[in-house]
PDB file of N, CA and C in Angstrom:
ATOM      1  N   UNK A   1      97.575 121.608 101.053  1.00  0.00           N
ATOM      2  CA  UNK A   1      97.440 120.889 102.298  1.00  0.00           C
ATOM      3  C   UNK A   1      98.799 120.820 102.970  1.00  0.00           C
ATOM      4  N   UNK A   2      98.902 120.922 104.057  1.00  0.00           N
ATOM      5  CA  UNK A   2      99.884 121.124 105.104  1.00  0.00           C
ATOM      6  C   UNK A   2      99.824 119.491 106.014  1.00  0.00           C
ATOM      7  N   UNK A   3     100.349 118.981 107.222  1.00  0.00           N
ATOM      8  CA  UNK A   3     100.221 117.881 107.765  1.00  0.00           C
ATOM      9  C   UNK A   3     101.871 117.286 108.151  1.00  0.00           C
ATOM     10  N   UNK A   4     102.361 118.670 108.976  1.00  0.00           N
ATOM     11  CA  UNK A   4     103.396 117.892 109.533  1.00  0.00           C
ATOM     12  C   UNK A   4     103.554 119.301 110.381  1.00  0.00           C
ATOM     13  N   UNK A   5     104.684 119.003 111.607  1.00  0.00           N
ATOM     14  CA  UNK A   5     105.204 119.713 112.245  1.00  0.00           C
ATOM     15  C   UNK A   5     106.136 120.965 111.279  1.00  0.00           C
ATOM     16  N   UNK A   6     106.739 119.971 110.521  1.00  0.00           N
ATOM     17  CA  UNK A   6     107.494 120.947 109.105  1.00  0.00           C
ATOM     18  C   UNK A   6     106.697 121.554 108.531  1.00  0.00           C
ATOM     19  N   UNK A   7     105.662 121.522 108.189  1.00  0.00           N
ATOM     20  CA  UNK A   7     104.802 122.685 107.375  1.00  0.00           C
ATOM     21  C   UNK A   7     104.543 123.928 108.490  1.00  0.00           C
ATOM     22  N   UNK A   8     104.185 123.578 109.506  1.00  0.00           N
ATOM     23  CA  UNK A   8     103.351 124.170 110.478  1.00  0.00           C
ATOM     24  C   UNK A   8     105.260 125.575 110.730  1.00  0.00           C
ATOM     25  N   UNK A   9     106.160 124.643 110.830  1.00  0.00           N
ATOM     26  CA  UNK A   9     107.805 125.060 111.031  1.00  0.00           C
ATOM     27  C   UNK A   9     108.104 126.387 109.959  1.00  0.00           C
ATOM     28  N   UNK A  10     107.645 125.530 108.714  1.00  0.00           N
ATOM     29  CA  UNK A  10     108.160 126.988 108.068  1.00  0.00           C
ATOM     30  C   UNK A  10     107.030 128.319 107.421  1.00  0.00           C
ATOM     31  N   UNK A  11     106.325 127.831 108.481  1.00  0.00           N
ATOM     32  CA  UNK A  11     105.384 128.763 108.015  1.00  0.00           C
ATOM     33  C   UNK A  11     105.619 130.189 108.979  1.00  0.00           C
ATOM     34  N   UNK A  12     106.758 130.323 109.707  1.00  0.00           N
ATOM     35  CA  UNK A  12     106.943 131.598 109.899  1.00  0.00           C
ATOM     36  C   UNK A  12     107.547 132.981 108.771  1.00  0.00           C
ATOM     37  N   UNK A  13     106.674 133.933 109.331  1.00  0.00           N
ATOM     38  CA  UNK A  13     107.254 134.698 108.071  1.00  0.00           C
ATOM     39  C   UNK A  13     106.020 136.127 109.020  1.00  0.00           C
ATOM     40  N   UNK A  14     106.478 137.388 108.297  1.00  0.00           N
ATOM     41  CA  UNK A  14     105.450 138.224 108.292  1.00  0.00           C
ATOM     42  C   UNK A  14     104.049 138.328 107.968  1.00  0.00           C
ATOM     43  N   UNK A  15     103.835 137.358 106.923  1.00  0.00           N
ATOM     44  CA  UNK A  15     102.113 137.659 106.747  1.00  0.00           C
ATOM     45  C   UNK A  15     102.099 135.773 106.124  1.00  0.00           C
ATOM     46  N   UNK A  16     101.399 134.784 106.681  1.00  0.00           N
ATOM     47  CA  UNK A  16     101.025 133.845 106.800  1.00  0.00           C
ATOM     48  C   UNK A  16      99.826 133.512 106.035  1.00  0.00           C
ATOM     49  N   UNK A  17      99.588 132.921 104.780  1.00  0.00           N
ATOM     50  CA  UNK A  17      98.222 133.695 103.999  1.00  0.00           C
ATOM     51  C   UNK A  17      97.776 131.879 103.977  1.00  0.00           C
ATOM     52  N   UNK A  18      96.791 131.386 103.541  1.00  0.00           N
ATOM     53  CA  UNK A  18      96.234 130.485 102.810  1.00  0.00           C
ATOM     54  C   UNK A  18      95.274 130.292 102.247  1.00  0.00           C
ATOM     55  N   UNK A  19      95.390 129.148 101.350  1.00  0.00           N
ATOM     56  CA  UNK A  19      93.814 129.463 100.469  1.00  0.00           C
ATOM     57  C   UNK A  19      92.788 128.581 100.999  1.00  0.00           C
ATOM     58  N   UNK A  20      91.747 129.259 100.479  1.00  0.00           N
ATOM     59  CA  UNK A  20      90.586 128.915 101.062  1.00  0.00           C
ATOM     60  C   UNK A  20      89.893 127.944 101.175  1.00  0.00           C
ATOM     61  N   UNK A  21      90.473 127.248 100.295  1.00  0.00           N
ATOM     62  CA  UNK A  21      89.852 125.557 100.145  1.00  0.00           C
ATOM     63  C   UNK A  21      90.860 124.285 100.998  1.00  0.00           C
ATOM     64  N   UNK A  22      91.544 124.436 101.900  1.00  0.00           N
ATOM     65  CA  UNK A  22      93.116 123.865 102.221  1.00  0.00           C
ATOM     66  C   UNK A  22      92.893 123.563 103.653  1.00  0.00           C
ATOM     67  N   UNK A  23      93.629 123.023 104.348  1.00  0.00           N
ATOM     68  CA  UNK A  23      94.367 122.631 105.638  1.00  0.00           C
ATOM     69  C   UNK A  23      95.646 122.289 105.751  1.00  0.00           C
ATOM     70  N   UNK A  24      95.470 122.967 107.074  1.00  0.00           N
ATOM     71  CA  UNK A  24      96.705 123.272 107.805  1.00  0.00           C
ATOM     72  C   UNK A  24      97.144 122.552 109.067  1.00  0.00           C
ATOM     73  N   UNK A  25      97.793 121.404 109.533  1.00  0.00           N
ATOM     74  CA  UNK A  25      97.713 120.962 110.599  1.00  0.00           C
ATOM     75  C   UNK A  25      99.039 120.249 111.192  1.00  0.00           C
ATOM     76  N   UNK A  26      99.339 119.312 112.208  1.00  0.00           N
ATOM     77  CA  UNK A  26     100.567 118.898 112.138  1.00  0.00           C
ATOM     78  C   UNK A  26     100.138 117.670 111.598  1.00  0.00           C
ATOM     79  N   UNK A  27      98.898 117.463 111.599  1.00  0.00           N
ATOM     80  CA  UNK A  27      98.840 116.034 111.335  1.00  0.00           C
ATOM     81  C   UNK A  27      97.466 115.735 110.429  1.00  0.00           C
ATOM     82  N   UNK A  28      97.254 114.852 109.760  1.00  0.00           N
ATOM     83  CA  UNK A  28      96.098 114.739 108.849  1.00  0.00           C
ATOM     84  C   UNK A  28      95.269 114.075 109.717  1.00  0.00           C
ATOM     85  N   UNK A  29      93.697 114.316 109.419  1.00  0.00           N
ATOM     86  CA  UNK A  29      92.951 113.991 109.451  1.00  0.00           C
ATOM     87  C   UNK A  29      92.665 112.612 110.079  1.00  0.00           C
ATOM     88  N   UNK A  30      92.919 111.607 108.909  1.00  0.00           N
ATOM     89  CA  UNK A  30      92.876 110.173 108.883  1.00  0.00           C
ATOM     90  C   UNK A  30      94.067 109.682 109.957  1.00  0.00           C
ATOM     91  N   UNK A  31      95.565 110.292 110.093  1.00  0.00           N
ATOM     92  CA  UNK A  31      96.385 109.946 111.297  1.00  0.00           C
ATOM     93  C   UNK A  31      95.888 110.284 112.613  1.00  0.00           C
ATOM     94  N   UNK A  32      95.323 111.188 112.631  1.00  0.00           N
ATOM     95  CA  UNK A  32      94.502 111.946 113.908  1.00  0.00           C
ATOM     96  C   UNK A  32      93.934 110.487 114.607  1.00  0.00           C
ATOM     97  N   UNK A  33      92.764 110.240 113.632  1.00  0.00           N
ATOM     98  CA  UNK A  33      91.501 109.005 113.696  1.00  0.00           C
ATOM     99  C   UNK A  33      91.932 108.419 114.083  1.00  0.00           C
ATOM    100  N   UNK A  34      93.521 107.593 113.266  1.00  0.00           N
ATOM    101  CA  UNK A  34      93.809 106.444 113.155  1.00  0.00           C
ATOM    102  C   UNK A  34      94.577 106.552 114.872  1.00  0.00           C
ATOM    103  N   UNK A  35      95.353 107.595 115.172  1.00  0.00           N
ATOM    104  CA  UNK A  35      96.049 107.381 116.730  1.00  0.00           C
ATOM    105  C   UNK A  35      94.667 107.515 117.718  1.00  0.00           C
ATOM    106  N   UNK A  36      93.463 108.118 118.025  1.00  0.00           N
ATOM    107  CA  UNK A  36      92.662 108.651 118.559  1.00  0.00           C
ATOM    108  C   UNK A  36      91.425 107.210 118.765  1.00  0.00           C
ATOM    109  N   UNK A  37      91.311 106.703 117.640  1.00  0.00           N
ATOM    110  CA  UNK A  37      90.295 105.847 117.437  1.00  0.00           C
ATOM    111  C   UNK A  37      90.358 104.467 116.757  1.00  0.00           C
ATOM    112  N   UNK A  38      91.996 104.571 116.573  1.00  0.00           N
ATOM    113  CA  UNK A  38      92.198 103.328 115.681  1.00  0.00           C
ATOM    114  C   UNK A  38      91.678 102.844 114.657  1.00  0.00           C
ATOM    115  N   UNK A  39      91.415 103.965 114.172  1.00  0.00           N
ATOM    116  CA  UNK A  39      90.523 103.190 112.953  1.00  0.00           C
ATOM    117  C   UNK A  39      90.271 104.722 111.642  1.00  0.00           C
ATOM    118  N   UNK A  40      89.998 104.478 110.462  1.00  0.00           N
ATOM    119  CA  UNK A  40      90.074 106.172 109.919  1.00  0.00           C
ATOM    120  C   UNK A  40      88.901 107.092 109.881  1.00  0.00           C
ATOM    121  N   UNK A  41      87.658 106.178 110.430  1.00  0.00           N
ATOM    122  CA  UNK A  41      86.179 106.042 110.654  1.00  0.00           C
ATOM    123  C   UNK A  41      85.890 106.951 110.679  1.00  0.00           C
ATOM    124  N   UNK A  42      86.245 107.528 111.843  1.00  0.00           N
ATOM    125  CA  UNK A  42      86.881 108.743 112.620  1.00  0.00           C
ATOM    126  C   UNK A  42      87.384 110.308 111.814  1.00  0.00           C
ATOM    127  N   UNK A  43      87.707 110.285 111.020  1.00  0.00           N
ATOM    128  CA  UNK A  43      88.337 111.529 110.108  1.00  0.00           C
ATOM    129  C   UNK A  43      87.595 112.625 110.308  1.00  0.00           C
ATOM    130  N   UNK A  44      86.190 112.480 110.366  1.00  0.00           N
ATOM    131  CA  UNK A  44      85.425 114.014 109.998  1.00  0.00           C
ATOM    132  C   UNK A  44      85.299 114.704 111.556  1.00  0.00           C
ATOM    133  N   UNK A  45      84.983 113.937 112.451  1.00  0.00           N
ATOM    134  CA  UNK A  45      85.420 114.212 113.860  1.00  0.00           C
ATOM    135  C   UNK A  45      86.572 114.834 114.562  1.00  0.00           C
ATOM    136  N   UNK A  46      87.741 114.387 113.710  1.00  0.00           N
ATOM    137  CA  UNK A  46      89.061 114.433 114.137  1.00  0.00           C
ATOM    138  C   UNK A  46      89.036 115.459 113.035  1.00  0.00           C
ATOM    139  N   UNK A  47      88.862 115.908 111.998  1.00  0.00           N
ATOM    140  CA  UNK A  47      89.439 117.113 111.338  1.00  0.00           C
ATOM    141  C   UNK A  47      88.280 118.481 112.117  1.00  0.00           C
ATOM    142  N   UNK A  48      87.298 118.055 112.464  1.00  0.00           N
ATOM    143  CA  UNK A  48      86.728 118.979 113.351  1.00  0.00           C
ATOM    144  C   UNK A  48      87.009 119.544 114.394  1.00  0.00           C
ATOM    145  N   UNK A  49      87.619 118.511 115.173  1.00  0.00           N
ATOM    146  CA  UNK A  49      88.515 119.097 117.090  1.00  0.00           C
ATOM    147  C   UNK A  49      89.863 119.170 116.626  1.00  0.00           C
ATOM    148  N   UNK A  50      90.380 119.408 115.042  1.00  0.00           N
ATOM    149  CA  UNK A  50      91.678 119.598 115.027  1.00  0.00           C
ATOM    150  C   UNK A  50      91.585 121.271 114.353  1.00  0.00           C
ATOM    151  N   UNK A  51      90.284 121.616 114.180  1.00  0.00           N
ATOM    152  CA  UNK A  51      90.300 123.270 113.905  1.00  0.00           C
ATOM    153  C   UNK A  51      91.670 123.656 112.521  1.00  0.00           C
ATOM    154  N   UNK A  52      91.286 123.030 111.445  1.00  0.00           N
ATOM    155  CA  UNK A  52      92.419 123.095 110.403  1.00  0.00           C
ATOM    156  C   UNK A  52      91.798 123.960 109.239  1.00  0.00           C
ATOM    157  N   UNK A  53      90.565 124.538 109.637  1.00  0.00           N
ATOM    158  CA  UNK A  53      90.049 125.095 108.092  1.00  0.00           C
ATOM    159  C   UNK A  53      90.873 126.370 108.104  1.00  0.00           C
ATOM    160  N   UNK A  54      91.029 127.298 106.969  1.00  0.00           N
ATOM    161  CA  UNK A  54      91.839 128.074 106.536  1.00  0.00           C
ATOM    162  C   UNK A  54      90.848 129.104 107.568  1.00  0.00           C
ATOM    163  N   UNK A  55      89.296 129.446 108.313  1.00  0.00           N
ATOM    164  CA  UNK A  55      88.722 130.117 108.679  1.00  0.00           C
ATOM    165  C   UNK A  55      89.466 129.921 110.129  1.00  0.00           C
ATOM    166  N   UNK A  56      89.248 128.391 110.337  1.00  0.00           N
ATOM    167  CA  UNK A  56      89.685 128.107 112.262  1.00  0.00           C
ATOM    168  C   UNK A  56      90.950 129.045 112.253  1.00  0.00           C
ATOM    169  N   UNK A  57      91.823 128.756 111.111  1.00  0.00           N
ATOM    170  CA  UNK A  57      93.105 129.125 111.784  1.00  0.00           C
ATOM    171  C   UNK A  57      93.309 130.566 111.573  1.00  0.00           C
ATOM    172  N   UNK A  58      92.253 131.455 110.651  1.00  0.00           N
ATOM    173  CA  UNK A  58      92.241 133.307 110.646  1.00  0.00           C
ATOM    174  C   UNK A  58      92.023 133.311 111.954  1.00  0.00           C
ATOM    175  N   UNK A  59      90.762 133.123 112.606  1.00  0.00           N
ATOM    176  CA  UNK A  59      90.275 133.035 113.802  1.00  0.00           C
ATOM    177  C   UNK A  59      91.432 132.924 114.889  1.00  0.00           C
ATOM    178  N   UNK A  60      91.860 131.763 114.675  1.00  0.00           N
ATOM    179  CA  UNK A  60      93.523 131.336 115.855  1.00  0.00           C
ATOM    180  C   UNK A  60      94.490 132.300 115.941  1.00  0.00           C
ATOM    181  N   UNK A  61      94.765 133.194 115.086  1.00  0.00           N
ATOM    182  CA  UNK A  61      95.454 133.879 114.761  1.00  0.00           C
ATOM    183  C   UNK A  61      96.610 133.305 114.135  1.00  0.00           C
ATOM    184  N   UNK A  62      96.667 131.847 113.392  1.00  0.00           N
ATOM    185  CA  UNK A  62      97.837 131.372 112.764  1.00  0.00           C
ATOM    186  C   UNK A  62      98.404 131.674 111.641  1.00  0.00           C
ATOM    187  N   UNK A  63      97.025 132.296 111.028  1.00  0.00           N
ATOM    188  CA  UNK A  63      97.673 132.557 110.107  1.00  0.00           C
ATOM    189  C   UNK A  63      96.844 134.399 109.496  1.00  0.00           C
ATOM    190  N   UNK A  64      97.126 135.196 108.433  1.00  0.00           N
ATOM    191  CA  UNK A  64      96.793 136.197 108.366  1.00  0.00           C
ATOM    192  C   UNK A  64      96.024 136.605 107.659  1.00  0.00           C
ATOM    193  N   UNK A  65      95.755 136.088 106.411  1.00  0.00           N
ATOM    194  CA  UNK A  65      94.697 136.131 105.128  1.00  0.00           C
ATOM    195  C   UNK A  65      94.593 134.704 105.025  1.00  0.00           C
ATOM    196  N   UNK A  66      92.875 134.927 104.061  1.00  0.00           N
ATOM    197  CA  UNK A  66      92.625 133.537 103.346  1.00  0.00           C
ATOM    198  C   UNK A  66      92.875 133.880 102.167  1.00  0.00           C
ATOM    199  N   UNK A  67      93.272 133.642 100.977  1.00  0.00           N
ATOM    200  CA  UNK A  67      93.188 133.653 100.092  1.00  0.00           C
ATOM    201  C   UNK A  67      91.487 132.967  99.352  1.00  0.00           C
ATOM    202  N   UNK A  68      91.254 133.987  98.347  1.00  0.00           N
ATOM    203  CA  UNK A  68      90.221 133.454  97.796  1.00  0.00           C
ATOM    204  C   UNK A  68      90.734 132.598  96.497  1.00  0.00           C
ATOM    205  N   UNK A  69      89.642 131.307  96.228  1.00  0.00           N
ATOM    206  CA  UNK A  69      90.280 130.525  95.333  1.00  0.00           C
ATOM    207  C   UNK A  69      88.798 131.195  93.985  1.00  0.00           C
ATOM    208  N   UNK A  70      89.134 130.972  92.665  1.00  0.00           N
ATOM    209  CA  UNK A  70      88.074 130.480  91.904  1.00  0.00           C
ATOM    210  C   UNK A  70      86.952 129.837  91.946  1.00  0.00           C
ATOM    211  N   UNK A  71      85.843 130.184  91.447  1.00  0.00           N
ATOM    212  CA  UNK A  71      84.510 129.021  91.640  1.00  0.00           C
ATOM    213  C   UNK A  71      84.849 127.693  91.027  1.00  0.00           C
ATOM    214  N   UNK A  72      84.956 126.897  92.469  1.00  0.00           N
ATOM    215  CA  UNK A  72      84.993 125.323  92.157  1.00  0.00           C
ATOM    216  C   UNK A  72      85.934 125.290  93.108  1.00  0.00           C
ATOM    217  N   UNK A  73      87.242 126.039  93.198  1.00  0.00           N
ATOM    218  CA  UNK A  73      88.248 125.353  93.812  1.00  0.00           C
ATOM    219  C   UNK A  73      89.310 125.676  92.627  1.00  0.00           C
ATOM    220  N   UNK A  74      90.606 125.942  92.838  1.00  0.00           N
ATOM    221  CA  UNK A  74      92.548 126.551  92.241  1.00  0.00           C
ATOM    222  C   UNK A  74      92.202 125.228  91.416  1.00  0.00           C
ATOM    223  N   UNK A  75      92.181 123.987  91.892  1.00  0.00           N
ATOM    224  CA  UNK A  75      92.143 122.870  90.721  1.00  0.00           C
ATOM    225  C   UNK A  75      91.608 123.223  89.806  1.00  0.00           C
ATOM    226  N   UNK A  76      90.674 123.776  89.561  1.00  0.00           N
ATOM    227  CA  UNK A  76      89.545 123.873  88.410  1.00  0.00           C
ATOM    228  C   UNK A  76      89.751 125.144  87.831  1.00  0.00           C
ATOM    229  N   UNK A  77      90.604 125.849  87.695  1.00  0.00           N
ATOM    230  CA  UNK A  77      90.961 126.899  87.244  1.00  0.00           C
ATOM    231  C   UNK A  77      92.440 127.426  87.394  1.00  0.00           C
ATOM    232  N   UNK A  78      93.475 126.293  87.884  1.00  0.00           N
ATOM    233  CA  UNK A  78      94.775 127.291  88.219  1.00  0.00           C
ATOM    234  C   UNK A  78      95.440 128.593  87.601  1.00  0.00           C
ATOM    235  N   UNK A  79      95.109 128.967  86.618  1.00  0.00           N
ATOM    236  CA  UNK A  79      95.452 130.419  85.757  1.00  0.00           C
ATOM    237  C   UNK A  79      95.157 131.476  86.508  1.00  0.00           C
ATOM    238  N   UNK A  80      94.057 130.772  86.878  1.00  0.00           N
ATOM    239  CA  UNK A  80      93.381 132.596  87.497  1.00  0.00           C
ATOM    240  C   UNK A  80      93.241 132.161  89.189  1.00  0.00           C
ATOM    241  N   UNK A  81      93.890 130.951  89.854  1.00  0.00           N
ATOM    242  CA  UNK A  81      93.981 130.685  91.574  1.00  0.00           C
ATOM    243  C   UNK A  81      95.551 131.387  91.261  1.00  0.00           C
ATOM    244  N   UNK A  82      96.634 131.520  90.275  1.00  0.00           N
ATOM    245  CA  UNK A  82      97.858 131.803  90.220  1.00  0.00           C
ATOM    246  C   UNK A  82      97.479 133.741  90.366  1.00  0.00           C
ATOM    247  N   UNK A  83      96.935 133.988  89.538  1.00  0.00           N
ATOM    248  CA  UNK A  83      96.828 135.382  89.057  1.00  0.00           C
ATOM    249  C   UNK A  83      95.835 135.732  90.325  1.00  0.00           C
ATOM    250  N   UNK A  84      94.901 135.437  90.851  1.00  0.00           N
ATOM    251  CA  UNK A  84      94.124 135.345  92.386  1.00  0.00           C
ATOM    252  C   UNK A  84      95.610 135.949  93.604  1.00  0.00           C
ATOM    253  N   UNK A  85      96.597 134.735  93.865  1.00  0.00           N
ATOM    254  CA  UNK A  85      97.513 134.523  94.348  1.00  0.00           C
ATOM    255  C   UNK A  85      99.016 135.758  94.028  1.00  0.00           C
ATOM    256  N   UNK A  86      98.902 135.675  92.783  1.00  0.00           N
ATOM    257  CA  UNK A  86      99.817 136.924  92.464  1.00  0.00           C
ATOM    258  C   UNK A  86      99.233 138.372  92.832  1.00  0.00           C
ATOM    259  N   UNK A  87      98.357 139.123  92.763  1.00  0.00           N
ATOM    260  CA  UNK A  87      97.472 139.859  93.154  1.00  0.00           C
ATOM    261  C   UNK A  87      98.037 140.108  94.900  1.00  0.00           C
ATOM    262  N   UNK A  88      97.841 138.954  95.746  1.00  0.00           N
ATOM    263  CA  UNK A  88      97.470 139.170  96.665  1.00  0.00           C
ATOM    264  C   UNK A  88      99.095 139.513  97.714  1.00  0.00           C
ATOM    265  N   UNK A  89      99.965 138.502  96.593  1.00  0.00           N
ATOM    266  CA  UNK A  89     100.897 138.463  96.997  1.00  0.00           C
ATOM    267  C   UNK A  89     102.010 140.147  97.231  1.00  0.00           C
ATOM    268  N   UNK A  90     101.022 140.707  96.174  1.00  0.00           N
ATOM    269  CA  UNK A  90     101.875 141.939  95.559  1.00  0.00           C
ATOM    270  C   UNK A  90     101.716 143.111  96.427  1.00  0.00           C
ATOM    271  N   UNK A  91     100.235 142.574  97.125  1.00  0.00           N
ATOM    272  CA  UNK A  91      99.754 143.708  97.631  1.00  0.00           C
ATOM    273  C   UNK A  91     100.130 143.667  99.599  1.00  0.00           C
ATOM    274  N   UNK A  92     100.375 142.229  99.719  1.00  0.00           N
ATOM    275  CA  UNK A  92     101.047 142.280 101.193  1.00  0.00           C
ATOM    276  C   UNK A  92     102.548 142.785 100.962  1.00  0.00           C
ATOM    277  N   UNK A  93     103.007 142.781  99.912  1.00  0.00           N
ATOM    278  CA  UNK A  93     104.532 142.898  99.625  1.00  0.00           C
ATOM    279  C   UNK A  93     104.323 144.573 100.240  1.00  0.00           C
ATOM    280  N   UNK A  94     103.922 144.831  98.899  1.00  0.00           N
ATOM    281  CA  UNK A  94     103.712 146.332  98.889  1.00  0.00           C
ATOM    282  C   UNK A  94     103.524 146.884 100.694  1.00  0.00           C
ATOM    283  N   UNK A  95     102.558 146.283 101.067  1.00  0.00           N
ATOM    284  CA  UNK A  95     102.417 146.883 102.663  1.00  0.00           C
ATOM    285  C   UNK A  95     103.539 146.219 103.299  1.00  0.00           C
ATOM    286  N   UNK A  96     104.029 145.515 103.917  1.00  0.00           N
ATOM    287  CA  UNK A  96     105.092 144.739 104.398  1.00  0.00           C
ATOM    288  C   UNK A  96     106.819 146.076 103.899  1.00  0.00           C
ATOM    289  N   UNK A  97     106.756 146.148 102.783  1.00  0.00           N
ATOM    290  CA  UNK A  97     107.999 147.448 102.513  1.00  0.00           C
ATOM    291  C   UNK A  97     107.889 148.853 103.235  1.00  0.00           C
ATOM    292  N   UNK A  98     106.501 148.850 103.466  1.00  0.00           N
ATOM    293  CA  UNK A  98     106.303 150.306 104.136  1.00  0.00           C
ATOM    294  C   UNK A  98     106.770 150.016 105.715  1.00  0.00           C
ATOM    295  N   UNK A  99     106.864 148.994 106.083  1.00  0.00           N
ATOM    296  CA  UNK A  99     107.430 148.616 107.390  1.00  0.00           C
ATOM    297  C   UNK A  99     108.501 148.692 107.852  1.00  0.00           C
ATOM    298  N   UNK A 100     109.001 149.449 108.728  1.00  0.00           N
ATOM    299  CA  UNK A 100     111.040 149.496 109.277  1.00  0.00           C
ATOM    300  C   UNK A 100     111.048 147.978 109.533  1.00  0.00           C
ATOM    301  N   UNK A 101     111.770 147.544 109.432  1.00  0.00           N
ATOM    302  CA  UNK A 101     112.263 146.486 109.649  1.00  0.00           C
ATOM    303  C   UNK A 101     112.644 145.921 111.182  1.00  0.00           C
ATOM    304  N   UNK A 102     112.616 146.710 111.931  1.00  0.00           N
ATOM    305  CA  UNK A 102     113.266 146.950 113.545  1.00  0.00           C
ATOM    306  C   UNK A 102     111.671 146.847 113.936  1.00  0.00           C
ATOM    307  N   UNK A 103     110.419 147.025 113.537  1.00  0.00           N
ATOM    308  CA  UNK A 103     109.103 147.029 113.654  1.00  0.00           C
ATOM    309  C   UNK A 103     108.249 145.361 113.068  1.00  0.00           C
ATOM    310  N   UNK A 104     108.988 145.436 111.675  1.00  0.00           N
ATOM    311  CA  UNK A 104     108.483 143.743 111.778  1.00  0.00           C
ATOM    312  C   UNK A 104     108.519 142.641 112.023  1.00  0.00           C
ATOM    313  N   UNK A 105     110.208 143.164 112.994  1.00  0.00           N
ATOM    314  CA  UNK A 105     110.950 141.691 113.997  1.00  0.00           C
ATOM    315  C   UNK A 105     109.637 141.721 115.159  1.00  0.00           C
ATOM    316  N   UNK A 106     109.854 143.189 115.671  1.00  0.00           N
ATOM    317  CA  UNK A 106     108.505 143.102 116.762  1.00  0.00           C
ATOM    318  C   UNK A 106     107.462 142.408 116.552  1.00  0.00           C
ATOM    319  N   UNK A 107     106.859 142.891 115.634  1.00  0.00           N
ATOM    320  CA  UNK A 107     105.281 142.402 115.424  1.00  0.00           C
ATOM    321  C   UNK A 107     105.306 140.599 114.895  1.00  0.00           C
ATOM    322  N   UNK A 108     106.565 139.961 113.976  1.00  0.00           N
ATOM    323  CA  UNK A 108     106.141 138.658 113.936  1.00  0.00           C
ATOM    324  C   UNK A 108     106.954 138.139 115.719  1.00  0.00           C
ATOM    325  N   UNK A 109     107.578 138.601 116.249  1.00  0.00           N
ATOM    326  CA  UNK A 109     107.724 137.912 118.065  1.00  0.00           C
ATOM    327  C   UNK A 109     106.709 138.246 118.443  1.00  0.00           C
ATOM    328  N   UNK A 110     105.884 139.396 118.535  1.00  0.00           N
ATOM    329  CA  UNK A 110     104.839 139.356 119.346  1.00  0.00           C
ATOM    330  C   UNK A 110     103.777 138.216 118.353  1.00  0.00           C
ATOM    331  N   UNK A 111     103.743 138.288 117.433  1.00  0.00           N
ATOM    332  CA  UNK A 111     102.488 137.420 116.898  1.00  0.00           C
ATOM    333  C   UNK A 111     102.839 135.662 117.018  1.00  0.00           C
ATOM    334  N   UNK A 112     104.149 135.461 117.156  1.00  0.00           N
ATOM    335  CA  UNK A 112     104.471 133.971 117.169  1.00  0.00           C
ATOM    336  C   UNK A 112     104.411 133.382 118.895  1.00  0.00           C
ATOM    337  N   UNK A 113     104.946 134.598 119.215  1.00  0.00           N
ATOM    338  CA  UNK A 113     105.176 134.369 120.954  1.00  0.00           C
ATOM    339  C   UNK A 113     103.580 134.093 121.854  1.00  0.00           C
ATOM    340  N   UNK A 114     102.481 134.622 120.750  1.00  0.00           N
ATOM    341  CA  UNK A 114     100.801 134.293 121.512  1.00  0.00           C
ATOM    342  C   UNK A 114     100.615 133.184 120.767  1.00  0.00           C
ATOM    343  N   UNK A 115     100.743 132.276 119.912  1.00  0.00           N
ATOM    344  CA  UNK A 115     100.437 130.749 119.315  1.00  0.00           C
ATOM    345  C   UNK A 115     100.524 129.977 120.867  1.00  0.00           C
ATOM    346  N   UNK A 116      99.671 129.111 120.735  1.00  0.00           N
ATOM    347  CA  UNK A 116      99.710 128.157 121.879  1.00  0.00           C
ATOM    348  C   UNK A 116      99.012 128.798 122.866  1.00  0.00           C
ATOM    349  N   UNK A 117      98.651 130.138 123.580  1.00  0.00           N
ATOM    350  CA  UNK A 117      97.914 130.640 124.420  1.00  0.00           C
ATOM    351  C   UNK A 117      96.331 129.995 123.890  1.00  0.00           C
ATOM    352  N   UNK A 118      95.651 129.684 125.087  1.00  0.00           N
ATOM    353  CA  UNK A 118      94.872 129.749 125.163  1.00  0.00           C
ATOM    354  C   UNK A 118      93.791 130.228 126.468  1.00  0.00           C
ATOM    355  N   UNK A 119      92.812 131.157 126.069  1.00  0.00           N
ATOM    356  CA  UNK A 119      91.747 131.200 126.661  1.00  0.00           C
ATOM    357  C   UNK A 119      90.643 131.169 126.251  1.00  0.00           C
ATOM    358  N   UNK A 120      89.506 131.166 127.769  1.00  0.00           N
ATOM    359  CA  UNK A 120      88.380 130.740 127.411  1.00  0.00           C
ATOM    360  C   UNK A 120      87.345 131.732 127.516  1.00  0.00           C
TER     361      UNK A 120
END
């Protein structure tokens, strides 16, 4: 789980991955509610118009892969959400080296410089 401007901050990089069970936001859920509605009542509403599932944000373009977790959820198995995670990690590496470097300044400015666009 993510929930600050700082998470959202250092999440620049070439390939932006998360797992599938998680959120990503500047702000949680229940703070959302609590500024929005005063109250935490509110949470499932406010994590809904805050578009934080690991899918909203493939979709947003925030981020680049989901990672798949284990049946149940990484809690219920971390050995194999690590070895899941190592796997995946190895294999953006691997593509990411085949890249000039003068090419992947481009592509993360062009991919950071469209965040915040929106259309309809």
């Amino acid at each position: 789980e993510g929930a600050s401007g700082g998470a959202l901050g250092i999440g620049i990089g070439d390939r932006v991955m998360m797992m599938e069970n998680t959120w990503y936001n500047v702000i949680s859920p229940e703070s959302c509610s609590s500024i929005l509605w005063r109250s935490w009542d509110y949470k499932e509403q406010a994590a809904e118009a805050l578009k934080l599932t690991a899918p909203d944000l493939l979709a947003q373009g925030i981020i680049d892969r989901i990672i798949p977790e284990p049946l149940g959820g990484a809690h219920r198995n971390p050995k194999e959400a690590a070895e899941i995670l190592k796997g995946v990690l190895l294999e953006e590496l691997k593509k990411l080296m085949k890249i000039k470097i003068d090419k992947l300044i481009s592509m993360r400015i062009e991919k950071f410089a469209k965040m915040g666009e929106y259309e309809e």
